[in-house]
Protein backbone atom coordinates (compact mmCIF):
# COMPACT_ATOMS: atom_id res chain seq x y z
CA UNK A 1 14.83 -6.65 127.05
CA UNK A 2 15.99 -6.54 130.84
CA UNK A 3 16.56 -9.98 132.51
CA UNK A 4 15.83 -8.01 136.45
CA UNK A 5 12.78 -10.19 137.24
CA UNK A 6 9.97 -8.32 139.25
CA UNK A 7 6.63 -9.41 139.94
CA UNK A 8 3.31 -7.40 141.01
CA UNK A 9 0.75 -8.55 143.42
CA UNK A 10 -0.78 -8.58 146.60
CA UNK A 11 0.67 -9.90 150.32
CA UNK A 12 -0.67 -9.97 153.28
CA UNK A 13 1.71 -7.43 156.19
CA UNK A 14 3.07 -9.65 158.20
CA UNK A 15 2.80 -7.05 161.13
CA UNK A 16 -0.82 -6.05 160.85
CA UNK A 17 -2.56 -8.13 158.40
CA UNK A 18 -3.55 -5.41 156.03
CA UNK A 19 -3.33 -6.23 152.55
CA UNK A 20 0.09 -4.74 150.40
CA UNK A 21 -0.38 -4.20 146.82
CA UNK A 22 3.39 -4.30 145.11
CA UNK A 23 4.11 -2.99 141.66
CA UNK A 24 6.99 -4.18 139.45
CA UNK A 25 9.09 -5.07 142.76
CA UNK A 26 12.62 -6.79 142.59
CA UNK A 27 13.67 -9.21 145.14
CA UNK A 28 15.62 -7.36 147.92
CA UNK A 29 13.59 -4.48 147.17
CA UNK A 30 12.53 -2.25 150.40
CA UNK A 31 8.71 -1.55 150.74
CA UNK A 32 6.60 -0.16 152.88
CA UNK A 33 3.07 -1.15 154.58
CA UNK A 34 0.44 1.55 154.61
CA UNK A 35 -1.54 -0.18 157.47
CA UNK A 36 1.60 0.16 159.84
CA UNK A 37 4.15 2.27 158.69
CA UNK A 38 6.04 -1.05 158.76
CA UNK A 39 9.30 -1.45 155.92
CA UNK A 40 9.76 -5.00 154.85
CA UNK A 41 12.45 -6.32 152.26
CA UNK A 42 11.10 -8.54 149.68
CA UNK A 43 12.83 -11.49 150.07
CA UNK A 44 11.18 -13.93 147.62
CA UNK A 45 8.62 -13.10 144.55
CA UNK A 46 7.19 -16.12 143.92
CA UNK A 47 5.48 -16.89 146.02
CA UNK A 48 5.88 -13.21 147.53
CA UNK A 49 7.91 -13.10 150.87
CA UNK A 50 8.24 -10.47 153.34
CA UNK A 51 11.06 -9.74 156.19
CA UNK A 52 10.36 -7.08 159.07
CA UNK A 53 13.53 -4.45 158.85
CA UNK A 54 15.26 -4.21 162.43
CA UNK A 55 16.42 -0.36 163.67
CA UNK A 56 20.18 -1.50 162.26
CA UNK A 57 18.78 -2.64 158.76
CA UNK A 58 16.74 0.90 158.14
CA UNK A 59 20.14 2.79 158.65
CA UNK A 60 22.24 0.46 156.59
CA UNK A 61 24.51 2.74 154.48
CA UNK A 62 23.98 6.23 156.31
């Protein structure tokens, strides 16, 4: 049995407003908004929270 919480649901882009259906995520997990193209870190899961990544964020590691 794993004790990495994740959660699945539904929360609302906070760029566009389109709806984002996430599967099994982890907090700090990176996902991505179909609507916008837009990659957000999850940041809480319960309820779900989502933070807009800045152009230093995305290249974080390379």
């Amino acid at each position: 049995m794993s004790d990495i919480e994740t959660a699945s649901g539904t929360v609302e882009c906070p760029v566009c407003a389109q709806e984002v259906t996430l599967a099994d995520v982890m907090q700090n997990e990176i996902v991505e908004c179909e609507g916008c193209a837009g990659e957000f870190e999850v940041l809480t899961l319960n309820p779900f929270t989502l933070e807009e990544l800045g152009e230093d964020d995305e290249d974080y590691g390379e």
